[in-house]
N, C-alpha and C. Protein backbone atom coordinates (compact mmCIF):
# COMPACT_ATOMS: atom_id res chain seq x y z
N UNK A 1 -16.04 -2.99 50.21
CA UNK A 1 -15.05 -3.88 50.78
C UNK A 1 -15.64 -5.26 50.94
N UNK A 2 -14.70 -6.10 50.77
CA UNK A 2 -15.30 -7.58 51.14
C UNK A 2 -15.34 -7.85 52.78
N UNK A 3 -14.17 -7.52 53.20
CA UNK A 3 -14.12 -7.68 54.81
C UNK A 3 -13.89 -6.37 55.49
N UNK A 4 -14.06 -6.70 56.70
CA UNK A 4 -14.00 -5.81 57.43
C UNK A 4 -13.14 -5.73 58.32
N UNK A 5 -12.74 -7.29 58.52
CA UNK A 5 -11.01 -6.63 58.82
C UNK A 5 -11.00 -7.16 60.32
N UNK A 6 -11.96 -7.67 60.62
CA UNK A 6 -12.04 -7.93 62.21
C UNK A 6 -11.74 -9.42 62.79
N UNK A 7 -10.83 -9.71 63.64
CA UNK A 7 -11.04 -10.70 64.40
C UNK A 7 -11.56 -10.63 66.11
N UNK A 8 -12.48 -11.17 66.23
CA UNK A 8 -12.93 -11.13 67.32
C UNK A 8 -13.36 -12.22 68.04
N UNK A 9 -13.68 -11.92 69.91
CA UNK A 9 -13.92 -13.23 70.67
C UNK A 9 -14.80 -12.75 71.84
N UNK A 10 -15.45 -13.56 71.74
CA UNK A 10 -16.00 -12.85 73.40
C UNK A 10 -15.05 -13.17 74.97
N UNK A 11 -15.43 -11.58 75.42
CA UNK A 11 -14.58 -11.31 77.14
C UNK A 11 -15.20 -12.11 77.81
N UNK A 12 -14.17 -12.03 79.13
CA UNK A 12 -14.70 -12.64 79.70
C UNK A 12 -16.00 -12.56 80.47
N UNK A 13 -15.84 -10.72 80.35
CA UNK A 13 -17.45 -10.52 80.55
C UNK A 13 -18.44 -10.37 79.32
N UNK A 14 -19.46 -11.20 79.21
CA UNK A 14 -20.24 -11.34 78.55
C UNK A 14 -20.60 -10.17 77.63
N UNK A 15 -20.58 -9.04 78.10
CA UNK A 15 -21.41 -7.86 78.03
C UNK A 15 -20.48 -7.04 76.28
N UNK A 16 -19.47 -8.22 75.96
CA UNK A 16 -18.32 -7.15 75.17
C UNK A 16 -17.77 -8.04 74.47
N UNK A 17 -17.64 -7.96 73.21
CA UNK A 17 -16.79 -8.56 72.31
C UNK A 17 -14.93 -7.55 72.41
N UNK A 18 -13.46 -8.25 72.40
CA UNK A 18 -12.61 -8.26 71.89
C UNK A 18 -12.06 -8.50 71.00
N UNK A 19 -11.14 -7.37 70.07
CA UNK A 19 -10.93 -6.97 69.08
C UNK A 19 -9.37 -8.06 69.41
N UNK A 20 -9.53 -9.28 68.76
CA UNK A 20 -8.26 -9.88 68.53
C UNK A 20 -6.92 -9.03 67.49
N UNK A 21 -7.56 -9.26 66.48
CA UNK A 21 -6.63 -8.76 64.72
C UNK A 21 -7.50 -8.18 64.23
N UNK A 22 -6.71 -7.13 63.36
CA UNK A 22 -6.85 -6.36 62.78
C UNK A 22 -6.38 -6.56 61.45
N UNK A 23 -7.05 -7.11 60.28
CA UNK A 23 -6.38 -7.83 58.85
C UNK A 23 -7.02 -6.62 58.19
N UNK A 24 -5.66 -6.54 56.93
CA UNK A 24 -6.05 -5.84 55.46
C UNK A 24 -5.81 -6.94 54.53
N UNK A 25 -6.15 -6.16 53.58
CA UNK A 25 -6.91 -4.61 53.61
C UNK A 25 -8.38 -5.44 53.94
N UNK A 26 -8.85 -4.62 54.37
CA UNK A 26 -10.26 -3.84 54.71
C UNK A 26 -11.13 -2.88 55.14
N UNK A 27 -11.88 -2.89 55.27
CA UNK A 27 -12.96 -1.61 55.68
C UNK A 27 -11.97 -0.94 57.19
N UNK A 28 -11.37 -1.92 57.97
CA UNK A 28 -10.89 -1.23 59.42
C UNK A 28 -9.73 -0.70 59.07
N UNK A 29 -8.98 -1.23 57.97
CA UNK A 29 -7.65 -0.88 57.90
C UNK A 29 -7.28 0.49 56.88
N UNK A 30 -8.31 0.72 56.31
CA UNK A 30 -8.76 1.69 55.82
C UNK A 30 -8.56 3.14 57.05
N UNK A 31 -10.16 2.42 57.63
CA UNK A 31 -10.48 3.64 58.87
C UNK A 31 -9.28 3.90 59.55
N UNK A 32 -8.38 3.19 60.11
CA UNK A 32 -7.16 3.46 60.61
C UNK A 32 -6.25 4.56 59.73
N UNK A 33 -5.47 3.68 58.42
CA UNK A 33 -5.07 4.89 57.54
C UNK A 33 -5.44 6.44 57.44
N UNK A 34 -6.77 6.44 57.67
CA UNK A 34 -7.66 7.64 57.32
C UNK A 34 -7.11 8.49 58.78
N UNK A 35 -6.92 7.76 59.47
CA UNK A 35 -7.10 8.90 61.08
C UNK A 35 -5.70 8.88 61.76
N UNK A 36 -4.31 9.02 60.73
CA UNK A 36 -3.43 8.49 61.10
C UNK A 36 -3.07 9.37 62.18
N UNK A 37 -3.15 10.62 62.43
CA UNK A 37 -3.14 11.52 63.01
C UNK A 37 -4.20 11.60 64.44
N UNK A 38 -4.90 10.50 64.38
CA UNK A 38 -5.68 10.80 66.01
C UNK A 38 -5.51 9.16 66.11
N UNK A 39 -5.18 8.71 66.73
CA UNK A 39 -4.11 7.63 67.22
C UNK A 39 -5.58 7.13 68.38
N UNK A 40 -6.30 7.86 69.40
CA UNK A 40 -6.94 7.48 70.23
C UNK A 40 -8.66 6.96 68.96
N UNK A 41 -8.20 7.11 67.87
CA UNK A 41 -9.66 6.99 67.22
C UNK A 41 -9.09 5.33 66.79
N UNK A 42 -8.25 5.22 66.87
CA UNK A 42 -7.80 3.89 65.96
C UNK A 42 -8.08 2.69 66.29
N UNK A 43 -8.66 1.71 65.46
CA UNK A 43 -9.05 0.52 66.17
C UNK A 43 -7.94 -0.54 66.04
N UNK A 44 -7.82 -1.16 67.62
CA UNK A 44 -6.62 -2.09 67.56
C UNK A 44 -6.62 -3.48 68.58
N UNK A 45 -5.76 -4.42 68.55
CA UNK A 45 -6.29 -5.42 69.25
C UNK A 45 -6.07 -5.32 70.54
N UNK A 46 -7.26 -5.86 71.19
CA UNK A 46 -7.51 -5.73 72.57
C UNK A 46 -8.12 -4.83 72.69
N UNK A 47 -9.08 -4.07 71.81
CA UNK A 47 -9.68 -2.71 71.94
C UNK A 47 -11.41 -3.83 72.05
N UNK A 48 -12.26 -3.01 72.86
CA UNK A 48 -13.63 -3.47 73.27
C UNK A 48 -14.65 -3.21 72.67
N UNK A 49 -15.48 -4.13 71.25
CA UNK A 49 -16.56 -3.71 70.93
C UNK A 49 -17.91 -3.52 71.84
N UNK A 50 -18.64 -2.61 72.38
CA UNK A 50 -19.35 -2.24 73.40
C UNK A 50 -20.60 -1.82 72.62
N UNK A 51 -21.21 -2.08 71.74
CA UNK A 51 -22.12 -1.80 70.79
C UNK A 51 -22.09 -1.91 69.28
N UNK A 52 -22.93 -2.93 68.42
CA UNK A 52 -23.32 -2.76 67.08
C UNK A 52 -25.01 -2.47 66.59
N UNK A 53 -24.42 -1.56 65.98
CA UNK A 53 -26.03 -1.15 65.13
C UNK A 53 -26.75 -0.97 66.45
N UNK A 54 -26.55 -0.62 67.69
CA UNK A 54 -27.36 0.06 68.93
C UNK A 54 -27.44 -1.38 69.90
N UNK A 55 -27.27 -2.61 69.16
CA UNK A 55 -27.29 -3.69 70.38
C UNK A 55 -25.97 -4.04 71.14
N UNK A 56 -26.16 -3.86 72.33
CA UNK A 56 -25.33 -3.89 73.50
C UNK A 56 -25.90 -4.71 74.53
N UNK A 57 -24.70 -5.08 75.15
CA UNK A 57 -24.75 -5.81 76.44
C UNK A 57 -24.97 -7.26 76.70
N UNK A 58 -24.79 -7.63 75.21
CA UNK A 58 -24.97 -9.45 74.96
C UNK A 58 -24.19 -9.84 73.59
N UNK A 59 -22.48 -10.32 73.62
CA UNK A 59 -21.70 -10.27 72.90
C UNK A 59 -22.46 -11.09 71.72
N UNK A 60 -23.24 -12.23 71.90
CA UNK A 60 -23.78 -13.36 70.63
C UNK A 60 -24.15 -12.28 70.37
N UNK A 61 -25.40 -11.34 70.39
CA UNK A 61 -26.27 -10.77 69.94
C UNK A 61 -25.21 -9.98 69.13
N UNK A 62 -24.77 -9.49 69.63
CA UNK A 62 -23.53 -8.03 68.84
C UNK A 62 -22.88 -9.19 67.90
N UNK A 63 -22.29 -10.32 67.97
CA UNK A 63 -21.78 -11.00 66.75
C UNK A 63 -22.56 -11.23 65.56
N UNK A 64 -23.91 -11.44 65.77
CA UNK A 64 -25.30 -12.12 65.19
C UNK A 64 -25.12 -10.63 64.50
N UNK A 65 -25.15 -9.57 64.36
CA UNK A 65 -24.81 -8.38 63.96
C UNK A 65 -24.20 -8.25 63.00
N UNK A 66 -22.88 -8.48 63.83
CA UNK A 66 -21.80 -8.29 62.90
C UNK A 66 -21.80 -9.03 61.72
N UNK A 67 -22.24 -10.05 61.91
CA UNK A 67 -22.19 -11.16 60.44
C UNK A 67 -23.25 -11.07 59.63
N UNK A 68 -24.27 -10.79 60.31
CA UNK A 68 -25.77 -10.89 58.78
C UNK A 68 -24.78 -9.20 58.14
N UNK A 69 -24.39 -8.25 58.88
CA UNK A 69 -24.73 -7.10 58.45
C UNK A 69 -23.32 -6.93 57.30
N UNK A 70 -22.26 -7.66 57.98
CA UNK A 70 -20.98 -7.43 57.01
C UNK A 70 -21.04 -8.35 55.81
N UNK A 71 -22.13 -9.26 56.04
CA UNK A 71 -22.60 -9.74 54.62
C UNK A 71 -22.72 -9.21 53.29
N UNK A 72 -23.88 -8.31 54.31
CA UNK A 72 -25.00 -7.75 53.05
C UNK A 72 -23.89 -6.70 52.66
N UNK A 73 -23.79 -6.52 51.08
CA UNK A 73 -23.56 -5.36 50.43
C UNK A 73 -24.15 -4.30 50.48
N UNK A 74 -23.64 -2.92 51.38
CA UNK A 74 -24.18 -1.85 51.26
C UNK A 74 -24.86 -1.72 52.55
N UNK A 75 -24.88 -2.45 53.38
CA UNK A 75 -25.49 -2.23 54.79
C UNK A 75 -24.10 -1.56 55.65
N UNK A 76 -24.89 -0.88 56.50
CA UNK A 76 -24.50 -0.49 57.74
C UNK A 76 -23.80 -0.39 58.78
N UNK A 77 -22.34 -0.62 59.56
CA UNK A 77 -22.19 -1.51 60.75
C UNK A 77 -22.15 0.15 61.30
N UNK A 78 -22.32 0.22 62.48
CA UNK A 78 -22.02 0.96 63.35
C UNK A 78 -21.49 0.34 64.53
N UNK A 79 -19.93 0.63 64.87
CA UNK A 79 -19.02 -0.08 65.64
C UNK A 79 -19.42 0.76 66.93
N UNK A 80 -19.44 0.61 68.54
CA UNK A 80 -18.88 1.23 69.52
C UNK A 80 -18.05 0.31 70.06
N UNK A 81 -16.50 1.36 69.92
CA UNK A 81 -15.43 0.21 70.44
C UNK A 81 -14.52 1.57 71.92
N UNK A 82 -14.19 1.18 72.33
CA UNK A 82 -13.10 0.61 73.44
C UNK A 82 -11.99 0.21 73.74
């Protein structure tokens, strides 16, 4: 995938990125399709990223993440969302 589908911003608490939009196609809009049937797995806006790739608790840091990693072709993200 080229994108991943995410718009995001930091809360007002520091500690958490918010899931603005949700754009396709991409990698999220995919994962959604896939789980149409468990509705609580689905990622949607206003839902709380609370961890990438294991860093938590400092939204730059979790963005700084998100972007080198949705770069690279073939890397990794591991979302914890909310």
């Amino acid at each position: 995938w080229r994108s991943l589908g995410l718009l995001v911003s930091p809360d007002d608490n520091p500690q958490y990125l918010v899931i603005d939009d949700v754009r396709g196609p991409s990698l999220v809009t995919e994962w959604n399709s896939s789980i149409q049937h468990h509705e609580a797995l689905r990622v949607s806006p206003g839902d709380h990223i609370l961890a990438v790739n294991g860093v938590s608790g400092n939204w730059e840091e979790m963005l700084n993440v998100i972007q080198v990693h949705a770069a690279k072709p073939g890397d990794v993200l591991k979302l914890t969302v909310m």
